[in-house]
Protein backbone atom coordinates (compact mmCIF):
# COMPACT_ATOMS: atom_id res chain seq x y z
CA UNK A 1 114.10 118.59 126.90
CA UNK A 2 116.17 120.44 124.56
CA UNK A 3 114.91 119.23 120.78
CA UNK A 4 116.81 119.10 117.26
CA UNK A 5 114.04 118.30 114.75
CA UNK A 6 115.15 116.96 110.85
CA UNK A 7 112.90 116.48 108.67
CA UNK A 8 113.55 117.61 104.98
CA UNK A 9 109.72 118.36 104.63
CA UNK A 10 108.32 121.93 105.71
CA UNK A 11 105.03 120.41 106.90
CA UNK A 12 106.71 117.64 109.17
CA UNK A 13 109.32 119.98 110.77
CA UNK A 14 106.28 122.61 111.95
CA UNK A 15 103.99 119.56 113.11
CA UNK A 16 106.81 118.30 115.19
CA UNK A 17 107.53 122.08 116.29
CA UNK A 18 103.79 122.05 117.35
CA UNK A 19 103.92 119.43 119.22
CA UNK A 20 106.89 119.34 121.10
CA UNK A 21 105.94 123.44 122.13
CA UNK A 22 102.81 121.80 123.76
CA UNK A 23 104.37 119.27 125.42
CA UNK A 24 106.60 121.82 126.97
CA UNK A 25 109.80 120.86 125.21
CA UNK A 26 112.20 123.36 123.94
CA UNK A 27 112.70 123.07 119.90
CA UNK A 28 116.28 124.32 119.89
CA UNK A 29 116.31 124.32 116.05
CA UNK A 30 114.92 122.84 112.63
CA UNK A 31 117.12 121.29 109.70
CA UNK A 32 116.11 120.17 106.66
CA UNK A 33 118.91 117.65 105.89
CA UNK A 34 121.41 115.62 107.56
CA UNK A 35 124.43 117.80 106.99
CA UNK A 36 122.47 120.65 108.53
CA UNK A 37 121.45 118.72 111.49
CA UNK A 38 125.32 117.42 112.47
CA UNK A 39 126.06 121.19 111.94
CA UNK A 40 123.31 122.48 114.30
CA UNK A 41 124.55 119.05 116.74
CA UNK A 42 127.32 120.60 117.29
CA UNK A 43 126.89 124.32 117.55
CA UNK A 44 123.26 123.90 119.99
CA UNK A 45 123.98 120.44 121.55
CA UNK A 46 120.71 119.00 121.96
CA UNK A 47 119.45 116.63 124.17
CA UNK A 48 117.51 114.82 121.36
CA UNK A 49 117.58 114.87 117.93
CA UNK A 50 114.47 113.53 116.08
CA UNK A 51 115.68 112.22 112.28
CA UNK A 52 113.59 111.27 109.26
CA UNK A 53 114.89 108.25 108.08
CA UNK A 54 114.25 108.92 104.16
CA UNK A 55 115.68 112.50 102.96
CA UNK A 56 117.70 113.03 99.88
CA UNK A 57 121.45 112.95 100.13
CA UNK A 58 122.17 112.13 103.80
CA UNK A 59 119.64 109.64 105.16
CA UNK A 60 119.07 109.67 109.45
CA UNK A 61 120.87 106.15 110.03
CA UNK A 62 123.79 107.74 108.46
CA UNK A 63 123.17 110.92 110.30
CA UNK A 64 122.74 109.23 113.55
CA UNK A 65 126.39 107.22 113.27
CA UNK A 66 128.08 110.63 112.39
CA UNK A 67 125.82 111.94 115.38
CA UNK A 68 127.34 109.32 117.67
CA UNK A 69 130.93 110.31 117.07
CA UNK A 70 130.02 114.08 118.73
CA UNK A 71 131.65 114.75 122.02
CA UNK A 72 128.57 114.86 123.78
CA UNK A 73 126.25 112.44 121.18
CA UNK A 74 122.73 113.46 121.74
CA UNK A 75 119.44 110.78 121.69
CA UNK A 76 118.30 110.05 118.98
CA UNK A 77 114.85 109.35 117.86
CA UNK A 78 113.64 107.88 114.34
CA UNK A 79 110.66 109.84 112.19
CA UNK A 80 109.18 107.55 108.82
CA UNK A 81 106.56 106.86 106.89
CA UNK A 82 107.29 103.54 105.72
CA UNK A 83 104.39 101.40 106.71
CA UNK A 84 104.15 99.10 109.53
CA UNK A 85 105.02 95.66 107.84
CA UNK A 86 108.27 97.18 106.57
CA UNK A 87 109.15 97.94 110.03
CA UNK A 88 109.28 94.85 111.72
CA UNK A 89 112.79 94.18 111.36
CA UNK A 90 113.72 98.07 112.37
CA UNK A 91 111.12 97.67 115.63
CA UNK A 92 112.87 94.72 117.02
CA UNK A 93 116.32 96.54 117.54
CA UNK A 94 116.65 99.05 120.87
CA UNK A 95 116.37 102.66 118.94
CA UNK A 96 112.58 104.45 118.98
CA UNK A 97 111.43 105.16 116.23
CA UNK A 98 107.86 107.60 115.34
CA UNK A 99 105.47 106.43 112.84
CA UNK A 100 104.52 109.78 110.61
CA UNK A 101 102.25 111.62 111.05
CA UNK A 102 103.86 111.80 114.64
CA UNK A 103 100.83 111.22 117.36
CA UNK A 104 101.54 113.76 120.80
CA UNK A 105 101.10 110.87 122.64
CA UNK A 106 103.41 108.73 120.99
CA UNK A 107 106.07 111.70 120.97
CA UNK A 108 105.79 111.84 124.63
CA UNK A 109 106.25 108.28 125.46
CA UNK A 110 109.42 108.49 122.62
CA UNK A 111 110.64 111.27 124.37
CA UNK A 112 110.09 109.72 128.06
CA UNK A 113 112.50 106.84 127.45
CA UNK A 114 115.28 108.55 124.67
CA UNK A 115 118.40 107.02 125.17
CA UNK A 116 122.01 107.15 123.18
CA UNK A 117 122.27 104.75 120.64
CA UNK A 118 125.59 102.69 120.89
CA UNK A 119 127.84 101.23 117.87
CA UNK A 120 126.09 97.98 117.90
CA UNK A 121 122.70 99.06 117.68
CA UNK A 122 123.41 100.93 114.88
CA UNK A 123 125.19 98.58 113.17
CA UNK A 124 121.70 96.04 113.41
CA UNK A 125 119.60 98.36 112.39
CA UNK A 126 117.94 96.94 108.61
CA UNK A 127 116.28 100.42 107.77
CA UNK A 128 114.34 99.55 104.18
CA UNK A 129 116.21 101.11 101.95
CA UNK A 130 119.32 102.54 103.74
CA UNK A 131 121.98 102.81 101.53
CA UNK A 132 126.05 102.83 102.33
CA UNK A 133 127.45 106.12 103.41
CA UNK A 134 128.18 108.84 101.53
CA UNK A 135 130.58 110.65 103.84
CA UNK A 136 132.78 109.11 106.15
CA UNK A 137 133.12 110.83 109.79
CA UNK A 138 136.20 111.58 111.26
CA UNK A 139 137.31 113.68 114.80
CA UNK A 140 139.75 116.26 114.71
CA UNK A 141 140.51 119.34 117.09
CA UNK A 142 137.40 117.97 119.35
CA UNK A 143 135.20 118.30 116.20
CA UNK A 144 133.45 115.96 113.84
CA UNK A 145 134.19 116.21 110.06
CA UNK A 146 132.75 114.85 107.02
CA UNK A 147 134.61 113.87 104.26
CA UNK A 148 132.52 112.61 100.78
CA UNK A 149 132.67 109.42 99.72
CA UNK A 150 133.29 110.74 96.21
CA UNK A 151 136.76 112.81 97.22
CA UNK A 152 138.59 109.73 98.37
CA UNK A 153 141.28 108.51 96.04
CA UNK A 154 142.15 105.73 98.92
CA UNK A 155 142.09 104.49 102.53
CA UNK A 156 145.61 103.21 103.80
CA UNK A 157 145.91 101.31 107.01
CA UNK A 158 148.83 102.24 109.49
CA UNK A 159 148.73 99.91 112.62
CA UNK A 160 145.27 101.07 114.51
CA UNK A 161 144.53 104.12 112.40
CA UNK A 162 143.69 104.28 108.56
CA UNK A 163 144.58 107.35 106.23
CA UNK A 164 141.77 108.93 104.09
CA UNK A 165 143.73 110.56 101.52
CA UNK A 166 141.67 113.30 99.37
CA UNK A 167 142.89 115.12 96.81
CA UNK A 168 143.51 117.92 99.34
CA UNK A 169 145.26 116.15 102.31
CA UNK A 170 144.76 113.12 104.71
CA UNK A 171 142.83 112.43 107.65
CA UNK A 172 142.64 109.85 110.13
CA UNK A 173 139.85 107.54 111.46
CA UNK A 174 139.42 104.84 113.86
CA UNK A 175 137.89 102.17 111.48
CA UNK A 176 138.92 98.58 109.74
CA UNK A 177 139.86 97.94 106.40
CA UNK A 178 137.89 95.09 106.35
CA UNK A 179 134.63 96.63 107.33
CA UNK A 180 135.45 100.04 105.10
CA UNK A 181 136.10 97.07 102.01
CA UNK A 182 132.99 95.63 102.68
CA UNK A 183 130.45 98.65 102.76
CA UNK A 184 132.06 100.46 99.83
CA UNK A 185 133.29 97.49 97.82
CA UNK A 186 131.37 98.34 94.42
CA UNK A 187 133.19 102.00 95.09
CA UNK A 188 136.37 100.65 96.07
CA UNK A 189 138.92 97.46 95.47
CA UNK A 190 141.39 96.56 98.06
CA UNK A 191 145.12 96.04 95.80
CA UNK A 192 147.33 95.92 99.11
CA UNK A 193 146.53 94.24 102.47
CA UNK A 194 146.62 97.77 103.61
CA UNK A 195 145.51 99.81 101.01
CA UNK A 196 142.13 100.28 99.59
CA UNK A 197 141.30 102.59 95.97
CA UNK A 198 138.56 104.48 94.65
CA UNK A 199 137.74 102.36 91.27
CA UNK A 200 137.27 105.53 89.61
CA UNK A 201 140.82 107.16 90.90
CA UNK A 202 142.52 104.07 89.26
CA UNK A 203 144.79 105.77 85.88
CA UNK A 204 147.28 102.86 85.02
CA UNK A 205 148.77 99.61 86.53
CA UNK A 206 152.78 99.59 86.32
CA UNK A 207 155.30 97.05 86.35
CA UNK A 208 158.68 98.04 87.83
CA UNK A 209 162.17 95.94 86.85
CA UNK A 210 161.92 93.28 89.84
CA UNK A 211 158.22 92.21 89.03
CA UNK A 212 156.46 94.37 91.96
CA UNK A 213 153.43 95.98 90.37
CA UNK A 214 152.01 99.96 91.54
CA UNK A 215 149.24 101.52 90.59
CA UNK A 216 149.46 105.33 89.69
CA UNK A 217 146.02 107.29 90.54
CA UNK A 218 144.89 110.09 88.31
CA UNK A 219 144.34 113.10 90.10
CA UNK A 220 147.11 112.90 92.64
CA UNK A 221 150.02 110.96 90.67
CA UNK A 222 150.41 108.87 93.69
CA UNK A 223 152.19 105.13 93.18
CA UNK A 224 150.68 102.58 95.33
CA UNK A 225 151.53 99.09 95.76
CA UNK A 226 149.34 96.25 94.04
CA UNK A 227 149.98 92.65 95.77
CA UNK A 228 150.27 89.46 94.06
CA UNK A 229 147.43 88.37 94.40
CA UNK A 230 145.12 91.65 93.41
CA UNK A 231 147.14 92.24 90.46
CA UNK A 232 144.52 90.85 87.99
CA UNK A 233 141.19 92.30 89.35
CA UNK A 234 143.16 95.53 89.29
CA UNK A 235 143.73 95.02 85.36
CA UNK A 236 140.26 93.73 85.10
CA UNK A 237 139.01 97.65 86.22
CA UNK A 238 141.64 99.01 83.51
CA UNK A 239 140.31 97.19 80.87
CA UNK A 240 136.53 98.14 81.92
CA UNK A 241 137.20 101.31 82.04
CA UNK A 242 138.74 101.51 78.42
C-alpha cells in the first residue's frame, strides 16, 4: 500500500518508515505536521495516511476531517501515546488506531483492514484532549483549502451555503450555523439568525433612526445586522472589551 506517515517527532516518523519498508509497503512521504500532511494528501494521494493524534498546532482528528473532504480521501489510521485507560472511549468507535511505540504486527493487522472514515465516525470520536478546529476546510477548483480560525471576521448563512468572510475575500462551505455556533462559541457570538462574528472583530454596536441595531467590525468596516434579541450579549462583549 501506498503510505503517508505524520508524526511531528523524528524518531516516530523513521520507526514507522522502518517498518512499513519491511512489511513491503511503499512510504510515499513523511510530514511533520498536519498542514504538511493535507499538502502532501493532495499532491501524492496515498492510500493511507497514518496521523499522530497529539502534535502542536493541527492535531490528526482535525487533520483527518480536512483529509475527508479530498477528492479521493485516503484511510486513515490513528498513532498515540496516550495510555490504554484513556482510550477506551476512542477504541469503541470504528477508526484504528496504533498504540506508540507502533508493534509490526499490530501495523500489519491496522493496515490489513484500513478503511475511510465517514462524517459520523468522526464526529464520535472523544480523542482526550482534542480541541476545536483551528482552520476550517473548504473545496474550491477541485482542491481543499484551509482558512484559520483566527482570519474570520464572520460566517453568514445564504440558504444551503454559509460565507466565510476574511479580511481578504469570502469563501463558501457546506456547513450549519448551528453546528459552526456551537464548536467555536467562546470564539464567536451569533447577533443574526444568519450571521455569526468573531468576538474579537466586534468595534462598535450602532443604532440607526428606526430602532434596528448593526454592528460595525474593525478591520473590514463592514455593518452587520444585530437582532432583537442578541442585542444585549452583543453590548455585553463591548463593555468587556473596554
Amino acid at each position: 500500500m501506498k503510505v503517508l506517515i505524520t508524526d511531528d517527532e523524528m524518531p516516530a516518523r523513521l520507526r514507522l518508515r522502518a517498518i512499513l519498508e519491511e512489511l513491503g509497503h511503499e512510504v510515499m512521504g513523511e510530514a511533520s505536521s498536519g498542514e504538511q500532511a493535507l499538502e502532501m494528501s493532495e499532491a501524492l494521494q496515498p492510500e493511507v495516511v497514518l496521523l499522530d493524534i497529539r502534535m502542536p498546532g493541527m492535531g490528526g482528528i482535525e487533520t483527518a476531517r480536512h483529509l475527508m473532504e479530498q477528492e479521493q480521501p485516503p484511510a486513515v489510521i490513528f498513532t498515540t501515546a496516550f495510555d490504554e485507560h484513556a482510550l477506551q472511549a476512542f477504541e469503541t468507535q470504528a477508526v484504528d488506531y496504533l498504540l506508540k511505540p507502533v508493534r509490526k504486527e499490530r501495523l500489519a493487522v491496522s493496515l490489513g483492514k484500513a478503511g475511510k472514515l465517514n462524517r459520523v465516525q468522526l464526529a464520535h470520536i472523544n480523542a482526550p484532549g482534542e480541541e476545536a478546529r483551528t482552520h476550517i476546510c473548504a473545496r474550491s477548483h477541485n482542491r481543499v483549502s484551509l482558512i484559520p480560525l483566527h482570519s474570520i471576521l464572520f460566517f453568514m448563512a445564504d440558504q444551503k451555503y454559509i460565507s466565510v468572510v476574511t479580511a481578504d475575500g469570502e469563501t463558501l462551505i457546506e456547513e450549519s450555523l448551528k453546528s459552526l455556533e456551537q464548536e467555536f462559541t467562546n470564539d464567536f457570538i451569533r447577533v443574526h439568525r444568519n450571521a455569526l462574528v468573531a468576538r474579537e472583530a466586534i468595534e462598535s454596536l450602532q443604532k440607526s433612526a428606526d430602532g434596528s441595531h448593526h454592528i460595525v467590525l474593525k478591520e473590514s468596516h463592514t455593518a452587520i445586522d444585530v437582532s432583537r434579541r442578541h442585542v444585549s450579549a452583543v453590548r455585553k462583549i463591548i463593555k468587556n472589551m473596554g
